[in-house]
N, C-alpha and C. Protein backbone atom coordinates (compact mmCIF):
# COMPACT_ATOMS: atom_id res chain seq x y z
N UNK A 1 94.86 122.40 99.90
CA UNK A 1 93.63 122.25 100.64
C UNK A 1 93.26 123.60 101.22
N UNK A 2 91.74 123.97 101.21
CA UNK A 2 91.83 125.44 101.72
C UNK A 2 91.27 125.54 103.48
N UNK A 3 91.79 126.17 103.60
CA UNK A 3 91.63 126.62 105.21
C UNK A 3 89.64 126.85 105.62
N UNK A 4 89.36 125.72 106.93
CA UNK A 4 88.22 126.20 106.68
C UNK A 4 87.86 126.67 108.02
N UNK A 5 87.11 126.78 108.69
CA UNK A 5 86.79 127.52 110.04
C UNK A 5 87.82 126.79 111.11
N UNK A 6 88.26 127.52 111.87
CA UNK A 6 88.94 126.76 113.22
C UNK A 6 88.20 125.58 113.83
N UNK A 7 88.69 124.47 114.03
CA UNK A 7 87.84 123.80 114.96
C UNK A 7 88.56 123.63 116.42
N UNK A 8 87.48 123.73 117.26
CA UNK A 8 88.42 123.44 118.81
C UNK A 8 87.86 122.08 119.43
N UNK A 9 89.47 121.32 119.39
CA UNK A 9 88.78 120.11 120.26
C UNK A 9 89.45 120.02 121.70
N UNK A 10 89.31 119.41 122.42
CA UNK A 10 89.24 118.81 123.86
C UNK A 10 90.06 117.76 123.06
N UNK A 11 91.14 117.50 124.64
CA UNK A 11 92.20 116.44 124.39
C UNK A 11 92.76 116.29 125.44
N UNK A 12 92.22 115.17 126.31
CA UNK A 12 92.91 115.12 127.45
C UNK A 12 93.83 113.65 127.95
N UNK A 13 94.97 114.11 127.93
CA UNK A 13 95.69 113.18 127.45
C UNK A 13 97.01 113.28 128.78
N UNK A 14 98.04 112.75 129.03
CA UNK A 14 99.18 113.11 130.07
C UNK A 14 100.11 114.25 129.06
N UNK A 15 100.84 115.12 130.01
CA UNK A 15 101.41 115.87 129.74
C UNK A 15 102.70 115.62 128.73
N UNK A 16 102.95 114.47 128.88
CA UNK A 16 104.42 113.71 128.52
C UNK A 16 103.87 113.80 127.02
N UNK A 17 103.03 113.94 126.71
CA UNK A 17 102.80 113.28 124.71
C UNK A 17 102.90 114.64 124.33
N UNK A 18 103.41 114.53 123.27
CA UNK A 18 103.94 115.69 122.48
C UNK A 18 102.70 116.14 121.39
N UNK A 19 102.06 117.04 122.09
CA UNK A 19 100.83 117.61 121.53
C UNK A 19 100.93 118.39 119.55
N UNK A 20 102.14 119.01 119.94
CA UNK A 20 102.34 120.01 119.12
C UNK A 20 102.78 119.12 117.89
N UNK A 21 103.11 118.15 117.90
CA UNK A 21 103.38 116.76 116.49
C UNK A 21 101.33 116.85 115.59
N UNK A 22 101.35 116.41 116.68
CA UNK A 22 99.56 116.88 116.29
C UNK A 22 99.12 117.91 115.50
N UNK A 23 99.44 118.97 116.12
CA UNK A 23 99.01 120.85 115.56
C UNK A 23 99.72 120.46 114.41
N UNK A 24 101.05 120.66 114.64
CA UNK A 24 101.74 120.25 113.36
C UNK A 24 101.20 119.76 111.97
N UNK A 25 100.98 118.80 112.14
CA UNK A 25 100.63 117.80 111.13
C UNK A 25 99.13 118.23 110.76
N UNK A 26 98.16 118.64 111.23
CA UNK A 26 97.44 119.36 111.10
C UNK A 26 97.57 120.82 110.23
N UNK A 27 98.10 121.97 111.06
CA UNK A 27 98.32 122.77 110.13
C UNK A 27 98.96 122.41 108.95
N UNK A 28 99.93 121.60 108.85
CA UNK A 28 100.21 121.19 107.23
C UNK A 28 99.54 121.00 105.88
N UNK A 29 98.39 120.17 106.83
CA UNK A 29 97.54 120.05 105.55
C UNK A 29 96.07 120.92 105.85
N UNK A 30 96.67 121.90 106.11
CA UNK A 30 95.64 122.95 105.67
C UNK A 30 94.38 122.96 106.96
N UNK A 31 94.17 122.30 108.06
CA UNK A 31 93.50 122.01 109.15
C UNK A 31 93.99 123.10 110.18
N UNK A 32 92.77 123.77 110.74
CA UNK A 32 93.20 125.11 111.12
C UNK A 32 92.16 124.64 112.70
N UNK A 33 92.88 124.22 113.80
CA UNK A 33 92.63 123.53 114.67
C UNK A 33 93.47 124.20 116.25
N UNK A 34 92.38 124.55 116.72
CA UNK A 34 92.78 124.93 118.59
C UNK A 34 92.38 123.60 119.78
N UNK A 35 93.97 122.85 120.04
CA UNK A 35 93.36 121.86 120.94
C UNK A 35 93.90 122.45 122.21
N UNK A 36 93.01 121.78 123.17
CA UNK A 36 92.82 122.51 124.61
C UNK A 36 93.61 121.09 125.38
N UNK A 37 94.65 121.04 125.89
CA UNK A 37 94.88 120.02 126.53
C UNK A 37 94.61 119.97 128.62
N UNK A 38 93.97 118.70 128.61
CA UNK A 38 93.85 118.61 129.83
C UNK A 38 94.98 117.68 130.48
N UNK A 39 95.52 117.60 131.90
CA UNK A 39 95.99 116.08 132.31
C UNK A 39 95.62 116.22 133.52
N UNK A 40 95.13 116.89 134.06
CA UNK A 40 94.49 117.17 135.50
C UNK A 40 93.22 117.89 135.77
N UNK A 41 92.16 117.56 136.56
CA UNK A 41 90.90 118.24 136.99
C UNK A 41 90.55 119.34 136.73
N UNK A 42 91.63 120.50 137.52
CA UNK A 42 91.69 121.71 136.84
C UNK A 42 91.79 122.08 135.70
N UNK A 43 92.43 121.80 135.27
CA UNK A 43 93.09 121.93 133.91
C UNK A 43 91.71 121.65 133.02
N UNK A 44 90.80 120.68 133.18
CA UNK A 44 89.81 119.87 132.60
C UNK A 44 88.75 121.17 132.83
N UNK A 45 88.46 121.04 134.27
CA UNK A 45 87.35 122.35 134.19
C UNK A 45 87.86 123.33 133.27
N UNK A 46 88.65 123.91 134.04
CA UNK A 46 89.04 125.32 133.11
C UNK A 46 88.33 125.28 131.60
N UNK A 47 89.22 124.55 131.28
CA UNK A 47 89.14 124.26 129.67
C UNK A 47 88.08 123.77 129.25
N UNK A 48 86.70 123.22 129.68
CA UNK A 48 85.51 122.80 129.44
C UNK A 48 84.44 124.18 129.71
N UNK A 49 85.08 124.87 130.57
CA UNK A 49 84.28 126.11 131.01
C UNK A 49 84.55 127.27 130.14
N UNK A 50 85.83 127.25 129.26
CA UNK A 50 85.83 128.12 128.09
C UNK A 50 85.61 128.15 126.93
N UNK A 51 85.24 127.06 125.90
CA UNK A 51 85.50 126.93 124.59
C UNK A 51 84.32 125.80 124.38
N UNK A 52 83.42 126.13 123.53
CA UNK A 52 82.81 125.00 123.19
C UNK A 52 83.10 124.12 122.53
N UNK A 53 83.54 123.09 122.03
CA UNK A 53 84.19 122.18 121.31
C UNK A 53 83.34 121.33 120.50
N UNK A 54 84.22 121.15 119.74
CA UNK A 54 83.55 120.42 118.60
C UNK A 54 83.68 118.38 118.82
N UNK A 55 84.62 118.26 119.36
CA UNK A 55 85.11 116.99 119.58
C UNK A 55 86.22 116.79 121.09
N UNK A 56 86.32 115.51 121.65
CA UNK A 56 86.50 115.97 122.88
C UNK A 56 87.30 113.97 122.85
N UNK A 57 88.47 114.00 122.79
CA UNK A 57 89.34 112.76 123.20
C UNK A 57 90.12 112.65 124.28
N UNK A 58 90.17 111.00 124.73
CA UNK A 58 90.91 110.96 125.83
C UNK A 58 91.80 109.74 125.84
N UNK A 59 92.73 110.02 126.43
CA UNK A 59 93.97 108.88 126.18
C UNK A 59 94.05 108.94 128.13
N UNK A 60 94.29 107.39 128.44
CA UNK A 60 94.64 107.78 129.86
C UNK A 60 95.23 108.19 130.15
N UNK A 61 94.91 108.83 131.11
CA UNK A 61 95.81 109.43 131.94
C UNK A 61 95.88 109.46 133.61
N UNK A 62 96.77 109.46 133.92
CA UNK A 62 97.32 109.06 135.96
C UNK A 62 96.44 110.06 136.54
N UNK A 63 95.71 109.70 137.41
CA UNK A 63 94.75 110.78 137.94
C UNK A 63 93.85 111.23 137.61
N UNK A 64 93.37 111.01 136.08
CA UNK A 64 92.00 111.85 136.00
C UNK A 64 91.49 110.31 134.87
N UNK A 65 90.58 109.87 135.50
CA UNK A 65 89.72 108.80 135.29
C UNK A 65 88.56 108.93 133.88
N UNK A 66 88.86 108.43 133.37
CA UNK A 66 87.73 108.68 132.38
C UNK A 66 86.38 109.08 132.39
N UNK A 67 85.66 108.66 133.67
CA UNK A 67 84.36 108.77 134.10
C UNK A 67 84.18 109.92 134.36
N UNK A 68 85.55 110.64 135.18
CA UNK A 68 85.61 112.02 135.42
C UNK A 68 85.55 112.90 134.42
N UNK A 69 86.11 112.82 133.37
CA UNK A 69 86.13 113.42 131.96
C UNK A 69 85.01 113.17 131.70
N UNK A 70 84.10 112.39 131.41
CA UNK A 70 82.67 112.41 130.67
C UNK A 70 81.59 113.43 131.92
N UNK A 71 82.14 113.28 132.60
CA UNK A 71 80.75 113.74 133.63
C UNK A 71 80.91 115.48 133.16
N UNK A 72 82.26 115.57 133.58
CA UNK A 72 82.84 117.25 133.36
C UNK A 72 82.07 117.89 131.69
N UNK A 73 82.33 117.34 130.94
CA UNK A 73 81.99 117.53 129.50
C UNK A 73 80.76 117.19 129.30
N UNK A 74 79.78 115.97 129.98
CA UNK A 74 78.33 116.27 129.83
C UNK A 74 77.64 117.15 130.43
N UNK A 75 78.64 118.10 131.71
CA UNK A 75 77.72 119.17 132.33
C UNK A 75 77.56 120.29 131.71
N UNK A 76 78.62 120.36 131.00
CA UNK A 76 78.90 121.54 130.20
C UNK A 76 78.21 121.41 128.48
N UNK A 77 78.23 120.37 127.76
CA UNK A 77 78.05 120.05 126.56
C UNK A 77 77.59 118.60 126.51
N UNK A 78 76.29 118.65 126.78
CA UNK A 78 75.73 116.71 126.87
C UNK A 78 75.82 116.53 125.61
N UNK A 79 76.03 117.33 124.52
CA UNK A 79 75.63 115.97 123.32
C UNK A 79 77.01 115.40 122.75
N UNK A 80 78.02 116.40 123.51
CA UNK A 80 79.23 115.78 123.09
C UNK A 80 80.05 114.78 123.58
N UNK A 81 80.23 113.71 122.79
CA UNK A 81 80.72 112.65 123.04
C UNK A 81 82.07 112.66 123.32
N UNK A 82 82.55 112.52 124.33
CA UNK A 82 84.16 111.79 124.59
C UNK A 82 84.65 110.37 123.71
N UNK A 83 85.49 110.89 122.89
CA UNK A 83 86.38 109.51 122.28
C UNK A 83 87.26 108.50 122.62
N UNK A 84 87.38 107.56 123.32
CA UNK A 84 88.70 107.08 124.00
C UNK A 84 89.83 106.86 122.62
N UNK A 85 91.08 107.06 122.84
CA UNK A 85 91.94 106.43 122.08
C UNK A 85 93.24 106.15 122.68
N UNK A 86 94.09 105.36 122.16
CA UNK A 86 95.21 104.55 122.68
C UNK A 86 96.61 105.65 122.72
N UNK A 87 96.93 106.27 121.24
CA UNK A 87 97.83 107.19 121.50
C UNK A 87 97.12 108.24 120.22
N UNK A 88 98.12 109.19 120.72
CA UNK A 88 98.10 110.41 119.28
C UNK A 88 97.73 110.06 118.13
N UNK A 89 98.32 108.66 117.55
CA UNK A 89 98.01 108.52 116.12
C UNK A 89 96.15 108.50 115.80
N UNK A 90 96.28 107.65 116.86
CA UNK A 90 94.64 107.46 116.73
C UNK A 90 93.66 108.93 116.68
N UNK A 91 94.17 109.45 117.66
CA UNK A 91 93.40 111.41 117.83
C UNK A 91 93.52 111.95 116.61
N UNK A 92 95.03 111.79 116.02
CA UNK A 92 94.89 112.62 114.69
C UNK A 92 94.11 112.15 113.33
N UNK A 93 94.18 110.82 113.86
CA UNK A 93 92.77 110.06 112.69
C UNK A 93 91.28 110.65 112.17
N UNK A 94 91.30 110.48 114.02
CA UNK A 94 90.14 110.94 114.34
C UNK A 94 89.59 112.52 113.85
N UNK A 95 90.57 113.19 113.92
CA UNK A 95 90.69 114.32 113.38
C UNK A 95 90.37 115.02 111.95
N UNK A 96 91.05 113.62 111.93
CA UNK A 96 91.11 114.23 110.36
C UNK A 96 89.79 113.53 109.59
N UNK A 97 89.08 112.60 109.98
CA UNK A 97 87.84 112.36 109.68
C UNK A 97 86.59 113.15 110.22
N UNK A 98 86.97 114.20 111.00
CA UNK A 98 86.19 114.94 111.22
C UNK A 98 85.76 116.21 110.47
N UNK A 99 86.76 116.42 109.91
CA UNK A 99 87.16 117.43 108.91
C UNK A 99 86.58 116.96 107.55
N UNK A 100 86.98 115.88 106.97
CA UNK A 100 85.98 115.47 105.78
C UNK A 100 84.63 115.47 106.29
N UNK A 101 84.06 114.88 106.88
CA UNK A 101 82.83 114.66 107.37
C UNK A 101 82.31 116.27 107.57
N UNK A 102 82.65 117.16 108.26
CA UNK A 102 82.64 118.57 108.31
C UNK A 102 82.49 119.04 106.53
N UNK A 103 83.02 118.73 105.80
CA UNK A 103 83.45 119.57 104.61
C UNK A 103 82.64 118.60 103.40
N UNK A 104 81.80 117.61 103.77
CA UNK A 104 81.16 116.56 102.81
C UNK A 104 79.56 117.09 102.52
């Protein structure tokens, strides 16, 4: 599969999930991907205030409320939609249908 532009997504998820299974599995098949992880406010600004993103998921997380995540990301980028999903598997789905859809 050939390498096609970086994509950067938003992923704000608790610290405990093992992000890098993700990258992983990603770079494998040829998906050339910068995710920004949030699990706290700060962390959320920061990372919404640097990188424009292409896609933007959220898995709960203790302390930072979902509502809070959409507001943060529509101030910065209204047309981008926040995804909810249950765990990782689902994000990397998601992922990876973004990439066909990107490349169709």
């Amino acid at each position: 599969m050939a390498h096609s532009a970086k994509l950067s997504i938003l992923l704000v998820c608790p610290w405990t999930m093992h992000v890098g299974a993700v990258r992983a599995a990603l770079h494998d098949e040829g998906i050339d991907v910068e995710i920004a992880t949030a699990d706290f406010e700060a962390r959320l600004r920061a990372a919404v205030e640097q990188v424009p993103f292409v896609a933007a998921y959220y898995i709960a997380t203790p302390g930072l409320a979902f509502d809070v995540v959409e507001s943060f990301v529509r101030q910065r980028a209204p047309k981008l939609r926040v995804t909810v999903h249950d765990n990782l598997d689902g994000v990397l789905a998601e992922i990876r249908r973004l990439v066909v859809d990107r490349r169709s």
